[in-house]
Protein backbone atom coordinates (compact mmCIF):
# COMPACT_ATOMS: atom_id res chain seq x y z
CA UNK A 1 101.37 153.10 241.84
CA UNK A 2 101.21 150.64 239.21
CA UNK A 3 101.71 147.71 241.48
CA UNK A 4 99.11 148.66 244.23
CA UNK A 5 96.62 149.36 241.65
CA UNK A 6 96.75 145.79 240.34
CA UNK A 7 97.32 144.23 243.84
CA UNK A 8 93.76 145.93 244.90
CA UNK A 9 91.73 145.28 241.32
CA UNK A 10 93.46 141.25 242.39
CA UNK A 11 92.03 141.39 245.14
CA UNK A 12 88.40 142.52 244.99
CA UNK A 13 88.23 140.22 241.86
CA UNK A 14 89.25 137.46 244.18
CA UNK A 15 86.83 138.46 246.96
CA UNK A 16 83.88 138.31 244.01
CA UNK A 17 84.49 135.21 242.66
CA UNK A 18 84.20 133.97 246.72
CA UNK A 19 81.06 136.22 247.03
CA UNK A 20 79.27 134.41 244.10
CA UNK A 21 80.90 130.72 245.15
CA UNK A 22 79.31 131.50 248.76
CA UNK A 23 75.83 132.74 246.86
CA UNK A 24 75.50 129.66 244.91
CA UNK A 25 76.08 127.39 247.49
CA UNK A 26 72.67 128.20 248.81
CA UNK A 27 71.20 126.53 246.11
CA UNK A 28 69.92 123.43 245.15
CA UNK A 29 68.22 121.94 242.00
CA UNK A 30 64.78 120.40 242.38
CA UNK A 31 63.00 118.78 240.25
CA UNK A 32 59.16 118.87 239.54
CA UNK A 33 56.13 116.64 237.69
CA UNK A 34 52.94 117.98 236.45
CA UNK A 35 50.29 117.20 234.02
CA UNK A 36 47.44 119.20 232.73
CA UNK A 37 45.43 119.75 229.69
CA UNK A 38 47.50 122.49 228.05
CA UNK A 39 50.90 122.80 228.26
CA UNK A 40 51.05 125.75 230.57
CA UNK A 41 49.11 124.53 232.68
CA UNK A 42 51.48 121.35 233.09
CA UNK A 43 54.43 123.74 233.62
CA UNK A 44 52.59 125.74 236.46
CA UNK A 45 51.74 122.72 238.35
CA UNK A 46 55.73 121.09 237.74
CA UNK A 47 56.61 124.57 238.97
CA UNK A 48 53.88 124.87 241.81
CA UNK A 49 55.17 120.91 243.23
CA UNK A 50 58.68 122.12 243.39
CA UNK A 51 57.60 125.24 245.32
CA UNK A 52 54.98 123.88 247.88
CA UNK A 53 57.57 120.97 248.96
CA UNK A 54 60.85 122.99 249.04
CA UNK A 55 59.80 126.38 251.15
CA UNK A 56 57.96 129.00 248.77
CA UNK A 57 54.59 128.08 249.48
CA UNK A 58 52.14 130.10 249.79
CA UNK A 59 54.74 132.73 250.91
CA UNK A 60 58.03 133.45 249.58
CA UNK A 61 61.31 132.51 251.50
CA UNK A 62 62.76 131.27 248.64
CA UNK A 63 63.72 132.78 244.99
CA UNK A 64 63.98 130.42 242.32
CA UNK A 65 66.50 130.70 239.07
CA UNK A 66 67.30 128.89 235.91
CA UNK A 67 63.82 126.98 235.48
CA UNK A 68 63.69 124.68 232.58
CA UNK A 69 61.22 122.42 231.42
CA UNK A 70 60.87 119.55 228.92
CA UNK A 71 57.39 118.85 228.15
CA UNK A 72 55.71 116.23 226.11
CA UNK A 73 52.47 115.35 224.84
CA UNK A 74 50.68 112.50 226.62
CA UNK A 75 47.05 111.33 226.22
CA UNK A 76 44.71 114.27 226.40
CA UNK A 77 46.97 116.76 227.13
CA UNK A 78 50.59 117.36 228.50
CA UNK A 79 53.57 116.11 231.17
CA UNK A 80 55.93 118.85 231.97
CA UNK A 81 59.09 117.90 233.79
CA UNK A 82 60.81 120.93 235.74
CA UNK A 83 64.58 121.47 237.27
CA UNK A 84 64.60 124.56 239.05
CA UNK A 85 67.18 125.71 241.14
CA UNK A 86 65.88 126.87 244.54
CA UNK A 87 68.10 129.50 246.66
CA UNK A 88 67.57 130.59 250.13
């Protein structure tokens, strides 16, 4: 009883670590530029770049996950650099 117990909990962890492999491989990490005034505003239009040219714009057929951003002060206001990973 033992045995098959551990056989099946082997297996379905197996088939979930194939299920997320699978799920990730749908994804790709883009990168995106803005600059604005404020640094919000430079984030929105790093994020907005990345979403017009890769499928989420103006409607959704994409999600997006693990958005970062590295922003930096620059004249009279702010560049924002994004990496965004965008899943279909």
């Amino acid at each position: 009883m033992n045995t098959k117990f551990a056989a099946l909990l082997v297996s379905a962890s197996v088939a979930v670590v194939l299920f997320v492999s699978a799920a990730d491989a749908k994804c790709v990490t883009r990168h995106g530029k803005g600059w604005a005034w404020t640094e919000d505003m430079a984030k929105f239009q790093a994020w907005e770049i990345v979403s017009q040219l890769h499928g989420n714009w103006p409607l959704p057929e994409t999600s997006f996950r693990k958005e970062r951003y590295s922003c930096k002060k620059d004249g009279s206001g702010y560049t924002c650099l994004s990496t965004i990973e965008v899943c279909k």
